[in-house]
C-alpha atoms as a PDB file:
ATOM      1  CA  UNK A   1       4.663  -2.579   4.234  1.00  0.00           C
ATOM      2  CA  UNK A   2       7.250  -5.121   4.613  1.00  0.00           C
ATOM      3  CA  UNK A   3       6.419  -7.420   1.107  1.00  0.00           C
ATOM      4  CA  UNK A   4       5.900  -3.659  -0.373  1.00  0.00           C
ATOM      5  CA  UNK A   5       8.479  -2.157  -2.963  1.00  0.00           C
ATOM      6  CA  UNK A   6       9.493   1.299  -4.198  1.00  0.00           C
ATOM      7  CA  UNK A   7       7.680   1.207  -7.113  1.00  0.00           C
ATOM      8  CA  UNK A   8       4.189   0.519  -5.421  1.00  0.00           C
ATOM      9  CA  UNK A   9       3.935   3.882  -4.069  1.00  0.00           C
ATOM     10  CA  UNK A  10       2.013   6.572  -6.060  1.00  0.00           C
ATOM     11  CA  UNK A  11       1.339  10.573  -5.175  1.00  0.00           C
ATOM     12  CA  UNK A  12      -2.037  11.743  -4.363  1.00  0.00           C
ATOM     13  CA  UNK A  13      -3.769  14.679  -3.701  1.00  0.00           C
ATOM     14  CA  UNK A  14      -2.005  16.523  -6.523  1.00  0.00           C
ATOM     15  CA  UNK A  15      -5.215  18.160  -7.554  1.00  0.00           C
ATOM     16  CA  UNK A  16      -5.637  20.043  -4.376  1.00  0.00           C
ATOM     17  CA  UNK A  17      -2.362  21.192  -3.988  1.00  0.00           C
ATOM     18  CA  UNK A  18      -1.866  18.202  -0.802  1.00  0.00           C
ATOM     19  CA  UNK A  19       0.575  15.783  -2.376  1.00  0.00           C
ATOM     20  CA  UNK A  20       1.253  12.912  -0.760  1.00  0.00           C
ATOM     21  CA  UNK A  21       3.148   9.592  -1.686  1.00  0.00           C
ATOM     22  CA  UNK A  22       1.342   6.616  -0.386  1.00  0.00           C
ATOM     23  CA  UNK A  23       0.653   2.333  -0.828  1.00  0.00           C
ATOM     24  CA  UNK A  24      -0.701   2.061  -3.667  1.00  0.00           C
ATOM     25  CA  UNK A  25      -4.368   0.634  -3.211  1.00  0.00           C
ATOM     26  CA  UNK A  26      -8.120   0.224  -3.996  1.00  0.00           C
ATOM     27  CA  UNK A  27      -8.545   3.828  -2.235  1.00  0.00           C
ATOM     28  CA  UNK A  28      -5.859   5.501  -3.941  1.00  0.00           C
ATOM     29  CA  UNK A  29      -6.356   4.215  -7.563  1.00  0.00           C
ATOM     30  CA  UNK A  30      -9.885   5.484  -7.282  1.00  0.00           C
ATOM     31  CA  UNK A  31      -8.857   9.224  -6.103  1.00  0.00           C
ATOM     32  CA  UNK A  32      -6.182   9.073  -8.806  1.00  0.00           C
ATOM     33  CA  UNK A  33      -8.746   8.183 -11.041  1.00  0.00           C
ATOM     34  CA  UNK A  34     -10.801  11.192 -10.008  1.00  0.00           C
ATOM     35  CA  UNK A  35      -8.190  13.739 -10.124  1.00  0.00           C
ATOM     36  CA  UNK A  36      -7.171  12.837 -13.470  1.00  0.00           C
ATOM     37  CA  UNK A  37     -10.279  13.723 -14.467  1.00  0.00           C
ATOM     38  CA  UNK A  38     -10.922  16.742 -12.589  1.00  0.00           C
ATOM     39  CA  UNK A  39     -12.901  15.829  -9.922  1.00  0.00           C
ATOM     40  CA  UNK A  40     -13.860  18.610  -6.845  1.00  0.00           C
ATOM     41  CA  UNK A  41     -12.686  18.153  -3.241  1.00  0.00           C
ATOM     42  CA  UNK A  42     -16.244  17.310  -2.321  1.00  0.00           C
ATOM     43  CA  UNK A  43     -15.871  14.115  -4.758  1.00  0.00           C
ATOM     44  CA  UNK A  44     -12.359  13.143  -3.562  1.00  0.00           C
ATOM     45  CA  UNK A  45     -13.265  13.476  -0.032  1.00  0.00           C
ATOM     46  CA  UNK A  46     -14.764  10.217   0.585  1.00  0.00           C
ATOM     47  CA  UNK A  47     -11.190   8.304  -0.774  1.00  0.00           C
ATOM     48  CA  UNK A  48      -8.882  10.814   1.105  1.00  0.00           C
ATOM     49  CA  UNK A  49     -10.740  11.594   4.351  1.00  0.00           C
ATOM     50  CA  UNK A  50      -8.512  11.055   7.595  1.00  0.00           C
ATOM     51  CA  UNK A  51     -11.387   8.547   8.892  1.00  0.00           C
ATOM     52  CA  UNK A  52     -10.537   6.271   6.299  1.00  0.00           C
ATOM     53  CA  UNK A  53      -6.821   6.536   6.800  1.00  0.00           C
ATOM     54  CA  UNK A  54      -7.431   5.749  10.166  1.00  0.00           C
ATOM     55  CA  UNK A  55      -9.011   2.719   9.363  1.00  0.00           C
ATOM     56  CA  UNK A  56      -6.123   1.740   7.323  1.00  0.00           C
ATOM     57  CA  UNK A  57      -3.628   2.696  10.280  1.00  0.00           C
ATOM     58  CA  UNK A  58      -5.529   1.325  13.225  1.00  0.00           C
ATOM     59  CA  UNK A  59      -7.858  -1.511  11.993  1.00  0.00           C
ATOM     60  CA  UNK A  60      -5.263  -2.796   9.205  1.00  0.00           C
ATOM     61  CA  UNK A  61      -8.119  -2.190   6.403  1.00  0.00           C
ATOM     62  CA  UNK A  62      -5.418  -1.757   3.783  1.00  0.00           C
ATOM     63  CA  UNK A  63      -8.148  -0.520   0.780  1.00  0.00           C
ATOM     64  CA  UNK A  64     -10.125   1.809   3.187  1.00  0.00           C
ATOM     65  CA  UNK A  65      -7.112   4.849   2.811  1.00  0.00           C
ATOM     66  CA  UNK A  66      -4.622   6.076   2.343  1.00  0.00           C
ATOM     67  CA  UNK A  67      -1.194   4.513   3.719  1.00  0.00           C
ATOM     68  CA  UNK A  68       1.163   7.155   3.508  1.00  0.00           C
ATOM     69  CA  UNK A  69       4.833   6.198   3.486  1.00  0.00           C
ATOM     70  CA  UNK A  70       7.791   7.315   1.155  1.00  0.00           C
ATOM     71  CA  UNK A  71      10.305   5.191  -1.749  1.00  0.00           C
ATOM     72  CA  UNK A  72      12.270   3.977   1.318  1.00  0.00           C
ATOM     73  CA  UNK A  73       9.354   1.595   1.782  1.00  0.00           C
ATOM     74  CA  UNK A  74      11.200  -0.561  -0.540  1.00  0.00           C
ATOM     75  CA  UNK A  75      14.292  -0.682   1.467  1.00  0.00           C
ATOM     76  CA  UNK A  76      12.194  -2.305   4.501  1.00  0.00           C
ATOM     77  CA  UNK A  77      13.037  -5.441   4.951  1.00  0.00           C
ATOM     78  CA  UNK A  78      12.852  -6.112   8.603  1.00  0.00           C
ATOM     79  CA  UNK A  79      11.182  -5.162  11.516  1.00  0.00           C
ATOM     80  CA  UNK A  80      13.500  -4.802  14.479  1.00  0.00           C
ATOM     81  CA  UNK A  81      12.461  -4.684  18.221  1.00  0.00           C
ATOM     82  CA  UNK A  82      13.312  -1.479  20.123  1.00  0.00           C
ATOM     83  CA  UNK A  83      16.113  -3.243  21.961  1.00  0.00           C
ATOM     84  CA  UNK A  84      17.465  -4.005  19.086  1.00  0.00           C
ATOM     85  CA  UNK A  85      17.661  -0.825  17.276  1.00  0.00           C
ATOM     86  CA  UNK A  86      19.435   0.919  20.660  1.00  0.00           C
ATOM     87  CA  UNK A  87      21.980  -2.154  20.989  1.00  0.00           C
ATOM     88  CA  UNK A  88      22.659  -1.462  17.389  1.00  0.00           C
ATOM     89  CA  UNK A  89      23.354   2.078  17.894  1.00  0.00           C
ATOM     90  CA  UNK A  90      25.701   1.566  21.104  1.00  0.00           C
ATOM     91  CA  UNK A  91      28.049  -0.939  19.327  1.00  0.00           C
ATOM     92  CA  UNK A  92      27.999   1.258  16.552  1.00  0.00           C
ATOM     93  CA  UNK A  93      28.753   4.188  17.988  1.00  0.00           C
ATOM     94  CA  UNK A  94      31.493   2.274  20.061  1.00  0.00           C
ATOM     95  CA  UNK A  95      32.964   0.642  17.150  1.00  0.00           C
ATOM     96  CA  UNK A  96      33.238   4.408  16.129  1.00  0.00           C
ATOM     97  CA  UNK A  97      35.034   5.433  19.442  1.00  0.00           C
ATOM     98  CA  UNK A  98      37.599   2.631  19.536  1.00  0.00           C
ATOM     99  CA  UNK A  99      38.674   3.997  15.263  1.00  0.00           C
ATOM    100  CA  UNK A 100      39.100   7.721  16.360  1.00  0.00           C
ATOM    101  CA  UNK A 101      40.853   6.410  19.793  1.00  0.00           C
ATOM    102  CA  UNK A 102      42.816   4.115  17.626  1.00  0.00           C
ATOM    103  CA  UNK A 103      43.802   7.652  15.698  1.00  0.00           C
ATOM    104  CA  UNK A 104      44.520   9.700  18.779  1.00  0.00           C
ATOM    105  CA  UNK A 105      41.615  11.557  17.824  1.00  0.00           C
ATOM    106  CA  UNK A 106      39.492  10.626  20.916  1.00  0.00           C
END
């Protein structure tokens, strides 16, 4: 998901009233393929089914499922460690105490 941008994205599961917006991928251009044409639930079931998305999630089978993610995929660019992420939030949220202090405000 990291290399992935916005545009490779594409919603599924239109046909049965399930949309979702997923990686674009051997899975999902086939059931796109077979809702454009009309295709049953019984049909699409083999593309969409949550054992192939698990394969995709847990066994990193990319073309098995469905990935689901939104447009913000785009905007990924790193992957930060959990430390990281809080130590991010405390200076920000200190930066944003000493500015209202700095105002009387806090």
């Amino acid at each position: 998901m990291l290399r992935s941008q916005e545009n490779e994205t594409a919603l599924v599961q239109r046909s049965i009233r399930n949309t979702h917006r997923t990686l674009k991928n051997k899975a999902v251009e086939k059931a796109l393929e077979l809702e454009a044409r009309g295709a049953p639930l019984e049909e699409l079931l083999p593309w969409i089914s949550g054992d192939n998305n698990r394969r995709v999630v847990i066994e990193g089978e990319l073309d098995a499922g469905m990935a689901y993610c939104g447009q913000v995929v785009g905007l990924i660019t790193n992957l930060p460690t959990v430390k990281e992420v809080i130590d991010d939030l405390i200076s920000g949220a200190l930066a944003i105490g000493e500015r209202l202090s700095a105002m009387g405000v806090f």
